[in-house]
PDB file of N, CA and C in Angstrom:
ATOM      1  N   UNK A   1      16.777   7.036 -31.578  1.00  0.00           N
ATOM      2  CA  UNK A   1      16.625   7.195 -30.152  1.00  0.00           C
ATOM      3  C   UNK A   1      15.387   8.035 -29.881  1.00  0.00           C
ATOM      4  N   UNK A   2      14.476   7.350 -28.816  1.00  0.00           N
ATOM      5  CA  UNK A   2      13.527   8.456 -28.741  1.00  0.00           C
ATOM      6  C   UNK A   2      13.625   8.989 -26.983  1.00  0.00           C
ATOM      7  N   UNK A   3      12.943  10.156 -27.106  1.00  0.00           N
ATOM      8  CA  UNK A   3      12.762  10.809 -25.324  1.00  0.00           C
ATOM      9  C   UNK A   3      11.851  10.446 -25.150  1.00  0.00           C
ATOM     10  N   UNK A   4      11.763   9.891 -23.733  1.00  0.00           N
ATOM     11  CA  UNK A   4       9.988   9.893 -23.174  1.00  0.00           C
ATOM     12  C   UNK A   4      10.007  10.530 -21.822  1.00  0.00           C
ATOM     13  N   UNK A   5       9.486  11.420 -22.016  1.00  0.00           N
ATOM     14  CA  UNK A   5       9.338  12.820 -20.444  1.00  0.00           C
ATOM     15  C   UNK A   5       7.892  12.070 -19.632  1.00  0.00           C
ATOM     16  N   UNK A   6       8.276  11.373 -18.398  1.00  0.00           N
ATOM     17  CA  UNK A   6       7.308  11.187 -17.641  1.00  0.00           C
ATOM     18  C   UNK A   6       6.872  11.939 -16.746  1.00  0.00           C
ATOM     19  N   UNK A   7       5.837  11.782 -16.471  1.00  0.00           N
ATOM     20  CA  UNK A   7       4.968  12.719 -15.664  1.00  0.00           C
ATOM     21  C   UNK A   7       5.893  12.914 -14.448  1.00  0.00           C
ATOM     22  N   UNK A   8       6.360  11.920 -13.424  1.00  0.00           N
ATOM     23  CA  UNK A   8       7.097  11.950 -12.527  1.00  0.00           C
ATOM     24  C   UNK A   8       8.288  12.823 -12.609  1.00  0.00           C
ATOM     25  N   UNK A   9       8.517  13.319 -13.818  1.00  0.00           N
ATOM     26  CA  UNK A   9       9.440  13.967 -13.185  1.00  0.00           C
ATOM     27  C   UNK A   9      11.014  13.565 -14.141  1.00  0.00           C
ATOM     28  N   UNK A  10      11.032  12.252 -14.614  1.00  0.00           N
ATOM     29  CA  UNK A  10      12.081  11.369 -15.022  1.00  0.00           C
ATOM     30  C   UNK A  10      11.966  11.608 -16.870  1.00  0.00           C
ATOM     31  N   UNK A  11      13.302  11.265 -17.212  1.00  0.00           N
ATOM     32  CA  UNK A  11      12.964  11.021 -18.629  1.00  0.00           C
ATOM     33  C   UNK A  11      14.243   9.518 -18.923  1.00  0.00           C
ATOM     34  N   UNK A  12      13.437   8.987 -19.930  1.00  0.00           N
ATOM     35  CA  UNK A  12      13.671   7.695 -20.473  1.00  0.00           C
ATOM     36  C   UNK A  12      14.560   7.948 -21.609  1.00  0.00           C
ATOM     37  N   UNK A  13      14.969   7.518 -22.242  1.00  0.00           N
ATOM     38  CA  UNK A  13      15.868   7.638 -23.462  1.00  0.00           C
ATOM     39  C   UNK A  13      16.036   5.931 -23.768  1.00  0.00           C
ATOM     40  N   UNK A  14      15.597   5.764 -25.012  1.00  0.00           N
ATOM     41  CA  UNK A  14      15.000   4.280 -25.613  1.00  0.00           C
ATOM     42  C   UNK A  14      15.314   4.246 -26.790  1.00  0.00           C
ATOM     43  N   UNK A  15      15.860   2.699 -27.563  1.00  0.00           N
ATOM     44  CA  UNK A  15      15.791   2.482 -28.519  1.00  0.00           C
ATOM     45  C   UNK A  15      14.471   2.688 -29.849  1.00  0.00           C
ATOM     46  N   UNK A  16      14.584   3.393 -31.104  1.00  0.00           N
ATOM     47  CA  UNK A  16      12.897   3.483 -31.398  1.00  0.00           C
ATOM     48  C   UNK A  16      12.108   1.956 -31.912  1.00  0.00           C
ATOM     49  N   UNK A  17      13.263   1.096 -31.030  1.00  0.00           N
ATOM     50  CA  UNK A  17      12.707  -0.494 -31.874  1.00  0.00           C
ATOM     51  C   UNK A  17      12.048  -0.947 -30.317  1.00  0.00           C
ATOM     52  N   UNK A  18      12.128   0.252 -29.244  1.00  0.00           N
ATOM     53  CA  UNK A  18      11.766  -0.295 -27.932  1.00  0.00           C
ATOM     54  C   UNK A  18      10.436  -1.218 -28.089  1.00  0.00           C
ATOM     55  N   UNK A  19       9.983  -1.811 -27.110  1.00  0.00           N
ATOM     56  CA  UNK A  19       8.082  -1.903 -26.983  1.00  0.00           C
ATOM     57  C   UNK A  19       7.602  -1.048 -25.898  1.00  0.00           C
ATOM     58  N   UNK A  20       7.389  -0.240 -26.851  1.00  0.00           N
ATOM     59  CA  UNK A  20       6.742   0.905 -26.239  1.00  0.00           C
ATOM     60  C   UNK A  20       5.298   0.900 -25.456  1.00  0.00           C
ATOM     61  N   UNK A  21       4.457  -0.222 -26.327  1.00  0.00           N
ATOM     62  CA  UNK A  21       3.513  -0.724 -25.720  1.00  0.00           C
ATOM     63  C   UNK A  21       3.323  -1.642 -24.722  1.00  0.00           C
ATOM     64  N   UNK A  22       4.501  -2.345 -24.097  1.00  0.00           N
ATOM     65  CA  UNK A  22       4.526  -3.359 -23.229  1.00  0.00           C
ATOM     66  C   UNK A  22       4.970  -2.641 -21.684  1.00  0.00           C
ATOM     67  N   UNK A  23       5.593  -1.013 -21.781  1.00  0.00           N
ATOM     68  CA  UNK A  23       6.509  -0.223 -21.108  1.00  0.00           C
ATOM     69  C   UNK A  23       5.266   0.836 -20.653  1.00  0.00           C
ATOM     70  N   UNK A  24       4.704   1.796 -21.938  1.00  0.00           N
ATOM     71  CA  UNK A  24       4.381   2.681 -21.511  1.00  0.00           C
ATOM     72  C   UNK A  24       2.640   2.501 -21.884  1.00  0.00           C
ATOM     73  N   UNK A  25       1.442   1.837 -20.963  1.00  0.00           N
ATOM     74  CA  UNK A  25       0.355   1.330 -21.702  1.00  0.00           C
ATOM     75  C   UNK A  25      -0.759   2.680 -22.261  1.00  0.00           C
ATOM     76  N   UNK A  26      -1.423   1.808 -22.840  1.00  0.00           N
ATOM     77  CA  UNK A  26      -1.997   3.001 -24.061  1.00  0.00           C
ATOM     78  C   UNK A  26      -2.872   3.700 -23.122  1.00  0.00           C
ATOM     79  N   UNK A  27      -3.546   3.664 -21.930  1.00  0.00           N
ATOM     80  CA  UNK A  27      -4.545   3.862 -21.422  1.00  0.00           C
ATOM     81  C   UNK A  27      -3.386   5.790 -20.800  1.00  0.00           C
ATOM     82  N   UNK A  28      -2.002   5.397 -20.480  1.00  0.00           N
ATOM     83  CA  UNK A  28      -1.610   6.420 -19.787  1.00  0.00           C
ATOM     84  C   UNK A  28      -1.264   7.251 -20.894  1.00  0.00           C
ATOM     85  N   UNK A  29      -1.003   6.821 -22.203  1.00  0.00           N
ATOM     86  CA  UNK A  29      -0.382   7.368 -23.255  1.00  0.00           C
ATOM     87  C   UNK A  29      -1.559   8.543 -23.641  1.00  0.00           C
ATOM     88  N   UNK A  30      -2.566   7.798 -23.729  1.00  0.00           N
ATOM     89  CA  UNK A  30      -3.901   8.660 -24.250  1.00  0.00           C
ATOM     90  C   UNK A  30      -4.419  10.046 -23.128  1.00  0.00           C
ATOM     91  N   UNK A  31      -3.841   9.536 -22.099  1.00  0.00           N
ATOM     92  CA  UNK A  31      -3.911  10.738 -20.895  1.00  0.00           C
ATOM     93  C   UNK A  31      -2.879  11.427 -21.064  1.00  0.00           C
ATOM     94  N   UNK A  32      -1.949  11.362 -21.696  1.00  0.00           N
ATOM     95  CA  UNK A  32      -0.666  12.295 -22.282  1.00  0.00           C
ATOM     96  C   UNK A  32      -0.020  11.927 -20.564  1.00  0.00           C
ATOM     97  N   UNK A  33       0.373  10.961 -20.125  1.00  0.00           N
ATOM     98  CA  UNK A  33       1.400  11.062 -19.124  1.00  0.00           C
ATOM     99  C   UNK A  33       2.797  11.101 -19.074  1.00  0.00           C
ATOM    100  N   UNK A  34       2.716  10.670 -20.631  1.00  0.00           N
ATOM    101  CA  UNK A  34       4.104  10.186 -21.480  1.00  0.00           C
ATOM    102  C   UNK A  34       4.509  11.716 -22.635  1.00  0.00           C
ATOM    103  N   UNK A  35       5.145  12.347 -22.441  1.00  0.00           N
ATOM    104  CA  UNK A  35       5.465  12.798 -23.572  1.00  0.00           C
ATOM    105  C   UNK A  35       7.072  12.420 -24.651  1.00  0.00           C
ATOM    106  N   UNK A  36       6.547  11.986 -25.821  1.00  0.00           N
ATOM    107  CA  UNK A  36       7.371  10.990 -26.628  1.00  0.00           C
ATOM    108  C   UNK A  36       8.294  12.259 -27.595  1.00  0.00           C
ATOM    109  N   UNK A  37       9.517  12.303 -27.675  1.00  0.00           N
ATOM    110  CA  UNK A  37       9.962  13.242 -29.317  1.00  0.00           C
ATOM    111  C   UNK A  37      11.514  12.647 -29.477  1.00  0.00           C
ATOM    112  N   UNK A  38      11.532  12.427 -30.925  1.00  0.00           N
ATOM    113  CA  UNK A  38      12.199  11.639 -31.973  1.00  0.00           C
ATOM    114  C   UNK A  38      13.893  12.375 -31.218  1.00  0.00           C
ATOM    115  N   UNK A  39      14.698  11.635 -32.128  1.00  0.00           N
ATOM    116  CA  UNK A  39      16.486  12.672 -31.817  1.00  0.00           C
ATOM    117  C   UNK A  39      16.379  13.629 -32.309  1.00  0.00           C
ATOM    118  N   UNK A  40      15.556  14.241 -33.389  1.00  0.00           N
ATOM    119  CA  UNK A  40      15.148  15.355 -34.169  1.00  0.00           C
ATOM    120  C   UNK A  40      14.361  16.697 -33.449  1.00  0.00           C
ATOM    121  N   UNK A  41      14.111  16.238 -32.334  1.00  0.00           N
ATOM    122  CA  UNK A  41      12.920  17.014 -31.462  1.00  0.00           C
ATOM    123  C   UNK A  41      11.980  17.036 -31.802  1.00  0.00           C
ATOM    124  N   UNK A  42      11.641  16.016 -32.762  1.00  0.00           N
ATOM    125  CA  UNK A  42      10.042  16.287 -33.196  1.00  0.00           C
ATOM    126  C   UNK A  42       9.138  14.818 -32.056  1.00  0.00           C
ATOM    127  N   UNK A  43       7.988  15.911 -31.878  1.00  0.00           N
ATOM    128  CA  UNK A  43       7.048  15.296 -31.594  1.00  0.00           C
ATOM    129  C   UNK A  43       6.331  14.005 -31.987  1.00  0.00           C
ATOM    130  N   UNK A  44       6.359  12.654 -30.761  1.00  0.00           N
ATOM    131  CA  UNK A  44       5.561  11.865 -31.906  1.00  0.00           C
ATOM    132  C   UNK A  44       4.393  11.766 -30.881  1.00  0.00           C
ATOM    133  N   UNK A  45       3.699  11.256 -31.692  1.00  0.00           N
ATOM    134  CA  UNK A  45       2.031  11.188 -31.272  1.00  0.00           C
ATOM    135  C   UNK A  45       1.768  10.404 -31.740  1.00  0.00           C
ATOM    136  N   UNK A  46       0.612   9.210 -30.687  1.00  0.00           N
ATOM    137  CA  UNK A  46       0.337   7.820 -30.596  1.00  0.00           C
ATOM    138  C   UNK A  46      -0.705   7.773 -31.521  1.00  0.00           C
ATOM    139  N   UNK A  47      -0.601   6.411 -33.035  1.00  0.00           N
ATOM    140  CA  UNK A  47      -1.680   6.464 -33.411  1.00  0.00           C
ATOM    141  C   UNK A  47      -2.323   4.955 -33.056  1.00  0.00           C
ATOM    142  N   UNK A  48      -3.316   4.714 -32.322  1.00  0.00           N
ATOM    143  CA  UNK A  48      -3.927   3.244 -31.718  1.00  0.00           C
ATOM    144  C   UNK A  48      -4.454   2.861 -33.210  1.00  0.00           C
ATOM    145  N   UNK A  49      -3.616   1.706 -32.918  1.00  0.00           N
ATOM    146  CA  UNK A  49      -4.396   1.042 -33.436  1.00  0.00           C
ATOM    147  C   UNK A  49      -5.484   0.109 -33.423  1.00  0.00           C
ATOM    148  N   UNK A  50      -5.243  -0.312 -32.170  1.00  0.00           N
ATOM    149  CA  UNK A  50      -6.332  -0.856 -31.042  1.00  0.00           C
ATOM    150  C   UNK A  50      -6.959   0.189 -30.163  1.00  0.00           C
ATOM    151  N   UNK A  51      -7.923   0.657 -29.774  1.00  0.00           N
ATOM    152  CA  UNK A  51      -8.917   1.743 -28.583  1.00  0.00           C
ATOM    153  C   UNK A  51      -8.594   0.684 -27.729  1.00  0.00           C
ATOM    154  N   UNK A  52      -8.576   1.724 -26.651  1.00  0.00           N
ATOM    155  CA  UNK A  52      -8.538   1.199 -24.929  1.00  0.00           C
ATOM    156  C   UNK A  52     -10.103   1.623 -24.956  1.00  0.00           C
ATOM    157  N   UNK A  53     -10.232   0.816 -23.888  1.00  0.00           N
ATOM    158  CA  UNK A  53     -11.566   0.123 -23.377  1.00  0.00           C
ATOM    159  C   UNK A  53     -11.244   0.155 -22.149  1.00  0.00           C
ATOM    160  N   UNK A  54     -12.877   0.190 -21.693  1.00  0.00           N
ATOM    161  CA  UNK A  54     -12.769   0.272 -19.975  1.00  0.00           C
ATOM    162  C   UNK A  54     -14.647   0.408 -20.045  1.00  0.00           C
ATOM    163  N   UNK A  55     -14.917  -0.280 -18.597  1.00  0.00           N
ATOM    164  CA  UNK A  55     -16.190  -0.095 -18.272  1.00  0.00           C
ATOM    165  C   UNK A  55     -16.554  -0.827 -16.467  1.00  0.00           C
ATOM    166  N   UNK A  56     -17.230  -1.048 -16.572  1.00  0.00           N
ATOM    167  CA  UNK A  56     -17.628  -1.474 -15.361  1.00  0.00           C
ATOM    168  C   UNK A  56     -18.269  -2.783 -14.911  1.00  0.00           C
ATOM    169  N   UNK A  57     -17.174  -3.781 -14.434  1.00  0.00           N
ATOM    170  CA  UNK A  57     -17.833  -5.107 -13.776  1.00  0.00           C
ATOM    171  C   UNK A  57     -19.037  -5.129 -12.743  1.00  0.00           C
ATOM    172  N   UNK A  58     -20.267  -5.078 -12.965  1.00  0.00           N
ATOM    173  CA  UNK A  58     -21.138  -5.990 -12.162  1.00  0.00           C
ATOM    174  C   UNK A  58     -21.936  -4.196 -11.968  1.00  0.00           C
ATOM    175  N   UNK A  59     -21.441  -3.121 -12.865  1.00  0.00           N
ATOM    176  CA  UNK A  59     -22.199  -1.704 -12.221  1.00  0.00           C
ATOM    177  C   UNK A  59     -21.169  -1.249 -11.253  1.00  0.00           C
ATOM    178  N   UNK A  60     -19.878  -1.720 -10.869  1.00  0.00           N
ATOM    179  CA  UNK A  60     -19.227  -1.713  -9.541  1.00  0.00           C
ATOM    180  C   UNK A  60     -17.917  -1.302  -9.858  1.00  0.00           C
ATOM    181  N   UNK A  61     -16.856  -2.446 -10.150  1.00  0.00           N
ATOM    182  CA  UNK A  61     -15.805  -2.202 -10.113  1.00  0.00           C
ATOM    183  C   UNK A  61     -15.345  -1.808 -11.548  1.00  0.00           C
ATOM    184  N   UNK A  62     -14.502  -0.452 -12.108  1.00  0.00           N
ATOM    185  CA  UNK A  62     -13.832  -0.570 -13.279  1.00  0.00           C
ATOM    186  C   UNK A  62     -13.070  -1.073 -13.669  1.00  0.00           C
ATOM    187  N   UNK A  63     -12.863  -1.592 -14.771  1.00  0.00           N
ATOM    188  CA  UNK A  63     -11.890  -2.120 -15.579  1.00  0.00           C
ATOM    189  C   UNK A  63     -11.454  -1.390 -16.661  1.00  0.00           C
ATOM    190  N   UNK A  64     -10.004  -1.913 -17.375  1.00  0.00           N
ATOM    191  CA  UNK A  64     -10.034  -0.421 -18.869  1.00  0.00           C
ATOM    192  C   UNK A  64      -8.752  -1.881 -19.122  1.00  0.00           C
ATOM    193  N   UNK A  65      -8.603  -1.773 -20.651  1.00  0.00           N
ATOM    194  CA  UNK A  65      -7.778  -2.639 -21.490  1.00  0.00           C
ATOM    195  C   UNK A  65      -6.940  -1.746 -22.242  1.00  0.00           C
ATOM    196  N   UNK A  66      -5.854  -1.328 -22.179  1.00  0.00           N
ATOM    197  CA  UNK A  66      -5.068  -0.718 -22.660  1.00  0.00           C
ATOM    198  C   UNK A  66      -4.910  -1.336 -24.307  1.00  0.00           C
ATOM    199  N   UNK A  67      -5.168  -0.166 -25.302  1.00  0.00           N
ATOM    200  CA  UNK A  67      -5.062  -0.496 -26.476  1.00  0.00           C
ATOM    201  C   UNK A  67      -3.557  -0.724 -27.089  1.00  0.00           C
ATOM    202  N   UNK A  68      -3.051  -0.653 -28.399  1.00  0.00           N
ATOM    203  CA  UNK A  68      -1.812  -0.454 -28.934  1.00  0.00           C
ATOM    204  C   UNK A  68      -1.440   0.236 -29.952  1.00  0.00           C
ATOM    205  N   UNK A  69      -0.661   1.496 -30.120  1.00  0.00           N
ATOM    206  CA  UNK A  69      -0.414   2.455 -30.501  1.00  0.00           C
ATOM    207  C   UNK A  69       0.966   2.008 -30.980  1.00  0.00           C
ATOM    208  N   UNK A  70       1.096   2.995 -32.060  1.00  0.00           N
ATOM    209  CA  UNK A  70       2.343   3.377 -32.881  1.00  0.00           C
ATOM    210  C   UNK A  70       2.633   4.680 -32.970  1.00  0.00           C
ATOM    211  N   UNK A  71       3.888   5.291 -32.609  1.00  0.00           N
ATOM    212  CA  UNK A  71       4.053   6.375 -32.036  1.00  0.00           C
ATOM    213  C   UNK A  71       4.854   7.053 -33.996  1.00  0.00           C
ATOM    214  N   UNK A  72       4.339   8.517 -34.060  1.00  0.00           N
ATOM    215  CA  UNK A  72       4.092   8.486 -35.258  1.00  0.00           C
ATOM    216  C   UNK A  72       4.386  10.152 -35.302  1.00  0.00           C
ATOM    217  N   UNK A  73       5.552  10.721 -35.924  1.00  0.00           N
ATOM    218  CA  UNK A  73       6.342  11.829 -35.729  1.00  0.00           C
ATOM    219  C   UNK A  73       4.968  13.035 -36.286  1.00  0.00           C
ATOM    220  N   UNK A  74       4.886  14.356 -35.720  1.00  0.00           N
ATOM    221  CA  UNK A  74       4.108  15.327 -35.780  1.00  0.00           C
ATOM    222  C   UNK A  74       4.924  16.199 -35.668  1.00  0.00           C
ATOM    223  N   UNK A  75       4.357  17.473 -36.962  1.00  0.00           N
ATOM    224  CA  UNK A  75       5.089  18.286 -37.560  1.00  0.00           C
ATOM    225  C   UNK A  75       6.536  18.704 -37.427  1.00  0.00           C
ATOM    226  N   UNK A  76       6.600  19.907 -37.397  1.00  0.00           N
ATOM    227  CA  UNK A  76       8.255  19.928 -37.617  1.00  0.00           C
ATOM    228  C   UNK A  76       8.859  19.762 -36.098  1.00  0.00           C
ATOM    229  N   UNK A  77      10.326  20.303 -36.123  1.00  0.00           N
ATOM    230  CA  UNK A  77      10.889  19.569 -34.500  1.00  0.00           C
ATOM    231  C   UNK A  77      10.368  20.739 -33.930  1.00  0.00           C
ATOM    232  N   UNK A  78      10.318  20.303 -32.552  1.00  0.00           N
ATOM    233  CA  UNK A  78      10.223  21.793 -31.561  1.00  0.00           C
ATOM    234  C   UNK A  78      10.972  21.734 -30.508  1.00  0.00           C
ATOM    235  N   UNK A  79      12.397  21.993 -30.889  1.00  0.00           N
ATOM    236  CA  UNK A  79      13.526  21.744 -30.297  1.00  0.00           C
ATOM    237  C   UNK A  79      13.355  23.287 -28.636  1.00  0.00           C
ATOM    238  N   UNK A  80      12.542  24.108 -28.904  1.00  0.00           N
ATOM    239  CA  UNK A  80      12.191  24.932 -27.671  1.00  0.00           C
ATOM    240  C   UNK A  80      11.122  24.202 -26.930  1.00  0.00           C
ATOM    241  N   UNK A  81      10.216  23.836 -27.245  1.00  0.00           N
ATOM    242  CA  UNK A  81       9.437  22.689 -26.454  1.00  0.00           C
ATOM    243  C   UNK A  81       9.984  21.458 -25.569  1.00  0.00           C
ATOM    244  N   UNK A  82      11.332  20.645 -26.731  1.00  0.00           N
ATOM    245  CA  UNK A  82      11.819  19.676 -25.331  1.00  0.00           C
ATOM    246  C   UNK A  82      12.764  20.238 -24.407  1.00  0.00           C
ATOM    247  N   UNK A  83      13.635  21.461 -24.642  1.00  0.00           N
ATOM    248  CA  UNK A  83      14.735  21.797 -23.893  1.00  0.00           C
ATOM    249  C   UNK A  83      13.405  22.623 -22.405  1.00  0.00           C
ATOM    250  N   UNK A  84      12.692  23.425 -23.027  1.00  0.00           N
ATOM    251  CA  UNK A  84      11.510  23.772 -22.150  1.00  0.00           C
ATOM    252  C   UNK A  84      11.369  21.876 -20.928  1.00  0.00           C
ATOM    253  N   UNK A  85      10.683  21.006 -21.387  1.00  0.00           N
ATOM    254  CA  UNK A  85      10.451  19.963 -20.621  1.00  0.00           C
ATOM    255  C   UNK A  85      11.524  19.480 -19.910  1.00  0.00           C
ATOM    256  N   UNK A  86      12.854  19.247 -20.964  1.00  0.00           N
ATOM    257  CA  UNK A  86      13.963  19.135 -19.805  1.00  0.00           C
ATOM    258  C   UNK A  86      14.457  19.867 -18.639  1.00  0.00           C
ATOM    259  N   UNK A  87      14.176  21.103 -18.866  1.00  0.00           N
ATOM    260  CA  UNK A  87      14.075  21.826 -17.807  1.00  0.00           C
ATOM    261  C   UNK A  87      13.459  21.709 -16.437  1.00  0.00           C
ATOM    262  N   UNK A  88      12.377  20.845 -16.902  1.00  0.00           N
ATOM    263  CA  UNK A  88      11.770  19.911 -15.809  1.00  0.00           C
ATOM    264  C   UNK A  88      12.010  19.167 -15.080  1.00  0.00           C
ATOM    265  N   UNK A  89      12.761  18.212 -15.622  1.00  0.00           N
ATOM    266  CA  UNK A  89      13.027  16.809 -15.313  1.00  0.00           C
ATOM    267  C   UNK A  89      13.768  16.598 -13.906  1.00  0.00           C
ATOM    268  N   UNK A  90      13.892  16.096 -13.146  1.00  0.00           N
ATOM    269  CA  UNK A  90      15.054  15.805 -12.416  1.00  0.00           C
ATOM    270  C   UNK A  90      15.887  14.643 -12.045  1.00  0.00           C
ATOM    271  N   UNK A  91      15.910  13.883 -13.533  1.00  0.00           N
ATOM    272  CA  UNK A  91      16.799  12.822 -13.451  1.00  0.00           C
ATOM    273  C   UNK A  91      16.646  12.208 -15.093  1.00  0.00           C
ATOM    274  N   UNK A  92      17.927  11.369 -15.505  1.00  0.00           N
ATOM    275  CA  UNK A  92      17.498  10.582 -16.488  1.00  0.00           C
ATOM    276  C   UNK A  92      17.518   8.992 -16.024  1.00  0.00           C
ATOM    277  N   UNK A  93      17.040   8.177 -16.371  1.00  0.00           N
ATOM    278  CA  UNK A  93      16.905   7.117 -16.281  1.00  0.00           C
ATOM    279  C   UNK A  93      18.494   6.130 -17.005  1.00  0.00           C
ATOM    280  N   UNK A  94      18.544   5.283 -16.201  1.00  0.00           N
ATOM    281  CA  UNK A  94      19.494   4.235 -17.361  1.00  0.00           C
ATOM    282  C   UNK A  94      19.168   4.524 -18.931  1.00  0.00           C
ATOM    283  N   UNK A  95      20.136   4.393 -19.487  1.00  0.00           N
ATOM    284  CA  UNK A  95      19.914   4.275 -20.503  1.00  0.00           C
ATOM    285  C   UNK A  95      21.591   4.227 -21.228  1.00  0.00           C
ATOM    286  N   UNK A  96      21.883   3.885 -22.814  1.00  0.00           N
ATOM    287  CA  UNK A  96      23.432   3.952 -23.104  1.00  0.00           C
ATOM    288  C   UNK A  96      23.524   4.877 -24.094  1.00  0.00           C
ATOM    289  N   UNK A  97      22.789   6.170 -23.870  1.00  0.00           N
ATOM    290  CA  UNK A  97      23.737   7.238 -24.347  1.00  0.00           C
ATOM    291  C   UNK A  97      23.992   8.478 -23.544  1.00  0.00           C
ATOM    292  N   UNK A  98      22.659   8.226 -22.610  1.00  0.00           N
ATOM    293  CA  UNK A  98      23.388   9.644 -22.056  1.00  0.00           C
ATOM    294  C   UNK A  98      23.269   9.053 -20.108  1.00  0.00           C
ATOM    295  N   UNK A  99      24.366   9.557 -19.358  1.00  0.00           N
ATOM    296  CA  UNK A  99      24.541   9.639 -17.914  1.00  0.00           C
ATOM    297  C   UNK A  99      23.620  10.950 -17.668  1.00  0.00           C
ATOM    298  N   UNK A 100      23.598  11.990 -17.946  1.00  0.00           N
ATOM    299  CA  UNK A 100      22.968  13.053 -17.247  1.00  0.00           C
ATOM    300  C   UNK A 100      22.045  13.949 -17.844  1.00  0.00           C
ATOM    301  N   UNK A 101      21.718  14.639 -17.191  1.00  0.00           N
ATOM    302  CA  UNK A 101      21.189  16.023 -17.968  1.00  0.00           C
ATOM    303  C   UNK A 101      21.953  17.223 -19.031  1.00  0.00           C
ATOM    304  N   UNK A 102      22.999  17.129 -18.016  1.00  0.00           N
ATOM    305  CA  UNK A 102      24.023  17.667 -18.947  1.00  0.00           C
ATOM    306  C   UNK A 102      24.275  17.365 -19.926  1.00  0.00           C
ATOM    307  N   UNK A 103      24.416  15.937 -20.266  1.00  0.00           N
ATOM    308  CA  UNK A 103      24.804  15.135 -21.561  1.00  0.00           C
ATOM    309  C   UNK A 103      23.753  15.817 -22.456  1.00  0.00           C
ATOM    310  N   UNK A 104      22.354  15.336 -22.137  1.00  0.00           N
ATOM    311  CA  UNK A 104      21.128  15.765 -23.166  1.00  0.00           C
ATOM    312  C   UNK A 104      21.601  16.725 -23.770  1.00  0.00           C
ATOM    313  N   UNK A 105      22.234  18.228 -22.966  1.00  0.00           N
ATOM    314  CA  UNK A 105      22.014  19.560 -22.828  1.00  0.00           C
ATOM    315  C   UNK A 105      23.020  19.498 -24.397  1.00  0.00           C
ATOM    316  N   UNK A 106      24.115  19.001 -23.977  1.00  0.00           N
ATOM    317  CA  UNK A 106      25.415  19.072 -24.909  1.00  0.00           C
ATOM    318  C   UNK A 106      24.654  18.634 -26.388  1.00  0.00           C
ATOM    319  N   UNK A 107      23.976  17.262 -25.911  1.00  0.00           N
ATOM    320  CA  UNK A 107      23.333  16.877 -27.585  1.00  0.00           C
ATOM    321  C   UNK A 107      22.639  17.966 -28.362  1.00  0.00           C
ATOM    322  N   UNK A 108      21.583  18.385 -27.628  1.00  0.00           N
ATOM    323  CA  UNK A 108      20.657  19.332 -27.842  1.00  0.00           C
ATOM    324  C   UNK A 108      21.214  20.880 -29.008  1.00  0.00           C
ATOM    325  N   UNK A 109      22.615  20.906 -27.805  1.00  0.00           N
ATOM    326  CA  UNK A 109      23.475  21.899 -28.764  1.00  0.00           C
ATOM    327  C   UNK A 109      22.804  23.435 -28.167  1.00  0.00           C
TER     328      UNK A 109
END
C-alpha cells in the first residue's frame, strides 16, 4: 500500500501495482506536488525514466510532455515526517483500507 499526500490537502491510499503514471503525471511529480511513502513510512522518490519535456509552440504557446517514473523507496522510514503531513491533510480519499484519518492514526500506531 502506498500514501500519496496531495498538495490539496487530500491523501490517496493505493495499491503499489497502482499506475501511478497515468494518475499522478511526471511533470507534477517532479514539482513534488505529490508526496509518495511506502506502509513502512519510507519515502519513495520518482526515478524517470523518461524526462518531461516542455517548450514552446510557434515562440508562443507552452507545451510540456509528462515523462514516466518509477517510484523507488529512499532511506530509512520517517515515520515523524508522515504523521507530521497527516497532520495536514483534511480528508482521505476512497480507498479499501482505511475510512478516515483516524484509521491511518491507529495503523501508524
Amino acid at each position: 500500500m502506498i500514501f500519496v499526500f496531495l498538495d490539496d490537502g487530500a491523501l490517496d491510499v493505493v495499491d503499489e501495482n497502482f499506475n501511478f503514471n497515468g494518475e499522478y503525471e511526471g511533470i507534477d511529480v517532479e514539482d513534488s506536488v505529490y508526496r509518495f511513502f511506502d506502509e513502512h513510512f519510507r519515502e519513495l522518490k520518482p526515478k524517470f525514466e523518461t524526462p518531461n519535456i516542455g517548450g514552446k509552440f510557434l515562440c508562443l504557446l507552452p507545451w510540456t510532455c509528462s515523462g514516466t517514473y518509477r517510484l523507488l523507496p529512499h532511506d530509512e522510514p520517517k515515520k515523524e515526517e508522515f504523521l507530521r503531513l497527516l497532520k495536514g491533510i483534511n480528508g482521505v480519499n476512497a480507498n479499501r483500507w482505511f475510512s478516515t484519518i483516524d484509521d491511518i492514526q491507529r495503523f501508524v500506531g
